[in-house]
C-alpha atoms as a PDB file:
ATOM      1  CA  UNK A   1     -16.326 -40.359   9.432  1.00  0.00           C
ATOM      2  CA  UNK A   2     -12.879 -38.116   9.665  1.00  0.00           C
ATOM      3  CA  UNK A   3     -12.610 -38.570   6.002  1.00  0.00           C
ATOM      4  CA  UNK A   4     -16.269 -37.586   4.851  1.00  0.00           C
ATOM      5  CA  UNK A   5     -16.403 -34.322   6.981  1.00  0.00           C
ATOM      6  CA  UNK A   6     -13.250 -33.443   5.398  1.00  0.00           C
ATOM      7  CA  UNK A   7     -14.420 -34.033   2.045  1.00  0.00           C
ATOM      8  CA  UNK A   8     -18.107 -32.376   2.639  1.00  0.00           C
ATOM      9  CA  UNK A   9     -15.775 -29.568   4.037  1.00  0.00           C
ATOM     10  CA  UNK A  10     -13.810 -29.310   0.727  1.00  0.00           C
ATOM     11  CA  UNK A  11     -16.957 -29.300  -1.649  1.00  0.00           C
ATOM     12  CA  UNK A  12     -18.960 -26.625   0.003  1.00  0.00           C
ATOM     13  CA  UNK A  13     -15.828 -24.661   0.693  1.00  0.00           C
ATOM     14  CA  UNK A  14     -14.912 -24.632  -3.166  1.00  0.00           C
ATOM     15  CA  UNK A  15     -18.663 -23.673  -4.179  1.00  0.00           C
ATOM     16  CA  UNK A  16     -18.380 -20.797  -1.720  1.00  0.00           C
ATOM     17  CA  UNK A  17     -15.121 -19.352  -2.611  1.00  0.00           C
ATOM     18  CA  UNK A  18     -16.487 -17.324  -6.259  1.00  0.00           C
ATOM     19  CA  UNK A  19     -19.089 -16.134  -4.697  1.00  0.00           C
ATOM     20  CA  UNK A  20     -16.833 -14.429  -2.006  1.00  0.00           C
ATOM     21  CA  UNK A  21     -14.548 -13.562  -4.516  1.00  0.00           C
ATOM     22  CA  UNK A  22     -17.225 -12.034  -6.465  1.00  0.00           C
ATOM     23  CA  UNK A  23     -18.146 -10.028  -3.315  1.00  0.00           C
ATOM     24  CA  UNK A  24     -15.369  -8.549  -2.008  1.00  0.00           C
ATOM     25  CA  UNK A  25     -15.198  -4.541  -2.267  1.00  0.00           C
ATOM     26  CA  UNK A  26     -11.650  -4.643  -3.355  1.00  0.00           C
ATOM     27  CA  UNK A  27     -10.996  -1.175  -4.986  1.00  0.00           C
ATOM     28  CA  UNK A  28      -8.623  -2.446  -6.900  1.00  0.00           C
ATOM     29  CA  UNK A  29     -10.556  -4.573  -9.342  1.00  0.00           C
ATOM     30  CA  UNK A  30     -10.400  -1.848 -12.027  1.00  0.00           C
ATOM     31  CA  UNK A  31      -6.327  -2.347 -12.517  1.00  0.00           C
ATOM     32  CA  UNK A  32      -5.897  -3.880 -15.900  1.00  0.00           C
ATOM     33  CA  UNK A  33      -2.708  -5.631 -15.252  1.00  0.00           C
ATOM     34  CA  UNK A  34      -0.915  -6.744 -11.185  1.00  0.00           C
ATOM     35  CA  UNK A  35       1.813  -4.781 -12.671  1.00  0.00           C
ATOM     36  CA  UNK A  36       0.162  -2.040 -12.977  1.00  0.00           C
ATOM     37  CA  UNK A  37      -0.833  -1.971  -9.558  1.00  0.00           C
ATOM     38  CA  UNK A  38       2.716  -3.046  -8.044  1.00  0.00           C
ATOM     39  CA  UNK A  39       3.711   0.418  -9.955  1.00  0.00           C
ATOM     40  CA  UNK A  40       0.887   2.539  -8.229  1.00  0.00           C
ATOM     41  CA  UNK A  41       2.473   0.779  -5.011  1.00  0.00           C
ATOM     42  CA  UNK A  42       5.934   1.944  -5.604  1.00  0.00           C
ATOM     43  CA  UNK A  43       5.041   5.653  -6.818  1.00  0.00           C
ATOM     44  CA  UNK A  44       2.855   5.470  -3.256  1.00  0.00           C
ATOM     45  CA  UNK A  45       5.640   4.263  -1.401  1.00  0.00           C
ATOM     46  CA  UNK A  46       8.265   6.289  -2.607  1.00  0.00           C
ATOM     47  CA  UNK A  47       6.277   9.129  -1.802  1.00  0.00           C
ATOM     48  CA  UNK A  48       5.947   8.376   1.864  1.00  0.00           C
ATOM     49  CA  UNK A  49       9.398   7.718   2.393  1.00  0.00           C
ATOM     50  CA  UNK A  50      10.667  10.735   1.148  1.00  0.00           C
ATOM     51  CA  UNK A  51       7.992  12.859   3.224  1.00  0.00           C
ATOM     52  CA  UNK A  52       9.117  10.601   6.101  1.00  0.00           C
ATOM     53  CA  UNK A  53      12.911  11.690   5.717  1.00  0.00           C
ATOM     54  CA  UNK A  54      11.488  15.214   5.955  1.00  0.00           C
ATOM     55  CA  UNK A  55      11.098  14.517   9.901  1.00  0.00           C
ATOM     56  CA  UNK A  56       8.353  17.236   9.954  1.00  0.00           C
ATOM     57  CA  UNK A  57       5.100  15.893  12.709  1.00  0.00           C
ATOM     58  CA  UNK A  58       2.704  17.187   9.578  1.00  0.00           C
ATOM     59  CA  UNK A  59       3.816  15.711   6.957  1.00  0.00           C
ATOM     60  CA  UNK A  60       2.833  12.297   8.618  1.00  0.00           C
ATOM     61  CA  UNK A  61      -0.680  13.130   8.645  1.00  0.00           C
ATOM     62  CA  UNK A  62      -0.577  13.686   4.908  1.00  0.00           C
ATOM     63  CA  UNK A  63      -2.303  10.608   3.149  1.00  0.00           C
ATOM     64  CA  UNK A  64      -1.258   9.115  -0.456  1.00  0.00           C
ATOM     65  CA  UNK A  65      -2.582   7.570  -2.870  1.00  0.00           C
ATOM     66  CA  UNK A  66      -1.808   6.799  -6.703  1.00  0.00           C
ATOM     67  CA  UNK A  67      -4.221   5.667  -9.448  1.00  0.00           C
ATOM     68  CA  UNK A  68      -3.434   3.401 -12.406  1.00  0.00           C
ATOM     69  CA  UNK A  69      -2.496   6.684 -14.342  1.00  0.00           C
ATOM     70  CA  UNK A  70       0.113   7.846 -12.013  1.00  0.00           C
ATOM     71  CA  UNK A  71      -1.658  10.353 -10.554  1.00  0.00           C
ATOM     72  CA  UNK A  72      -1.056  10.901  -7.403  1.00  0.00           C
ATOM     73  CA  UNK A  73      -3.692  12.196  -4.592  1.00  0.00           C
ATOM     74  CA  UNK A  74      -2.481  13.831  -1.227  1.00  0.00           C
ATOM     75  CA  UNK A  75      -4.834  14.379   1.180  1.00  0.00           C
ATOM     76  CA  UNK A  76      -4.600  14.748   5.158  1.00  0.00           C
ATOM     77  CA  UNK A  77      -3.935  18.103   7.143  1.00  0.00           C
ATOM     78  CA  UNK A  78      -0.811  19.539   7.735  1.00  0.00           C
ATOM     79  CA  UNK A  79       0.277  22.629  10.040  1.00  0.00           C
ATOM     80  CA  UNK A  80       1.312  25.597   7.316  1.00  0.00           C
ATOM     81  CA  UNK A  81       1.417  25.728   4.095  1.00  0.00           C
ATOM     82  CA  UNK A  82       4.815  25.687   3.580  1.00  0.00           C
ATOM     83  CA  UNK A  83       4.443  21.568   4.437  1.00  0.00           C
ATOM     84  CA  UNK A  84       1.563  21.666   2.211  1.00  0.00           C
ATOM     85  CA  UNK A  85       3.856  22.807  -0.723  1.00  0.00           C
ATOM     86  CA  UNK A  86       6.932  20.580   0.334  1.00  0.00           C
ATOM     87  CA  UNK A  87       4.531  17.674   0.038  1.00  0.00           C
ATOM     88  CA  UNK A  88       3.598  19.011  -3.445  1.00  0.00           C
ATOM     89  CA  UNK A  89       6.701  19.555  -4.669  1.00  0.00           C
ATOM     90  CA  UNK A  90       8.240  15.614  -3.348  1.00  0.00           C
ATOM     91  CA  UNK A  91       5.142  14.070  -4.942  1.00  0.00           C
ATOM     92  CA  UNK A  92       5.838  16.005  -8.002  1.00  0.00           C
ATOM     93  CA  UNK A  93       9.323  15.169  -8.209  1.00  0.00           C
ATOM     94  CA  UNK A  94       8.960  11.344  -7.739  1.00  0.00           C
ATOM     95  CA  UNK A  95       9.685   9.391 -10.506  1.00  0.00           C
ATOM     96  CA  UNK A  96       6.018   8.154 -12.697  1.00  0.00           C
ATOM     97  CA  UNK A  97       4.133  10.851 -11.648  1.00  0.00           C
ATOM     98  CA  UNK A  98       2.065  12.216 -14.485  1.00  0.00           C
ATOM     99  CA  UNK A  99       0.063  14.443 -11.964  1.00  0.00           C
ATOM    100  CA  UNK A 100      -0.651  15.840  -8.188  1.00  0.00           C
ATOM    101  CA  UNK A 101      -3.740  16.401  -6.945  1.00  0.00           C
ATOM    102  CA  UNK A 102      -3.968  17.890  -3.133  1.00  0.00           C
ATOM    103  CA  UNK A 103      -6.734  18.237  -1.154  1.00  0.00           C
ATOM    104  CA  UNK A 104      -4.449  18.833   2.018  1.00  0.00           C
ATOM    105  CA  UNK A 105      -6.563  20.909   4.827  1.00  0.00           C
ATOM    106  CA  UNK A 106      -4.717  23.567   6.808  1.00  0.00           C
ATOM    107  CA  UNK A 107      -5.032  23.585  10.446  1.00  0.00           C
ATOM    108  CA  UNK A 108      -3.991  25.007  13.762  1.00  0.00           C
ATOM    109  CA  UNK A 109      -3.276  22.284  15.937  1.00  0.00           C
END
């Protein structure tokens, strides 16, 4: 009995699994190669550190993201524009980057 619930298990599991896989809203479907998104990963990751290290409150509500290009997309809000621009410039200078693209709001919290 054990043995042919496990099995039924098994079959409808293994008929189910494309169709979930086919389903999933993964946004990153459209990479061409895993290395290619292991190197949007980095250039992300990279990019938060170093505006971590900067031990500024605003810069942690800045938000990054890089595309298979290496362009890199800040978003977020951040307290002057002075942090604005630092979080330019350390995107800018991180190794990869072909381009920055900000959409960082200014507020006055």
């Amino acid at each position: 009995m054990k043995t042919a619930l496990a099995l039924t298990c098994l079959v409808i599991s293994a008929a189910l699994t494309p169709i979930a896989a086919y389903s999933s809203d993964d946004v990153d479907m459209d990479r061409s190669h895993p290395k290619a998104f292991v190197k949007d990963s980095a250039i992300t990751a990279k990019i938060k550190t170093q505006l971590a290290a900067q031990h500024l409150s605003s810069l942690t509500r800045i938000h990054v993201d890089t595309d298979a290009d290496g362009v890199v997309w800040l978003s977020g809000v951040a307290s002057s524009q002075a942090d604005i621009d630092k979080a330019k410039t350390i995107a800018r200078n991180t190794e990869h980057v072909a381009a920055v693209k900000s959409d960082i709001k200014l507020t006055t919290d």
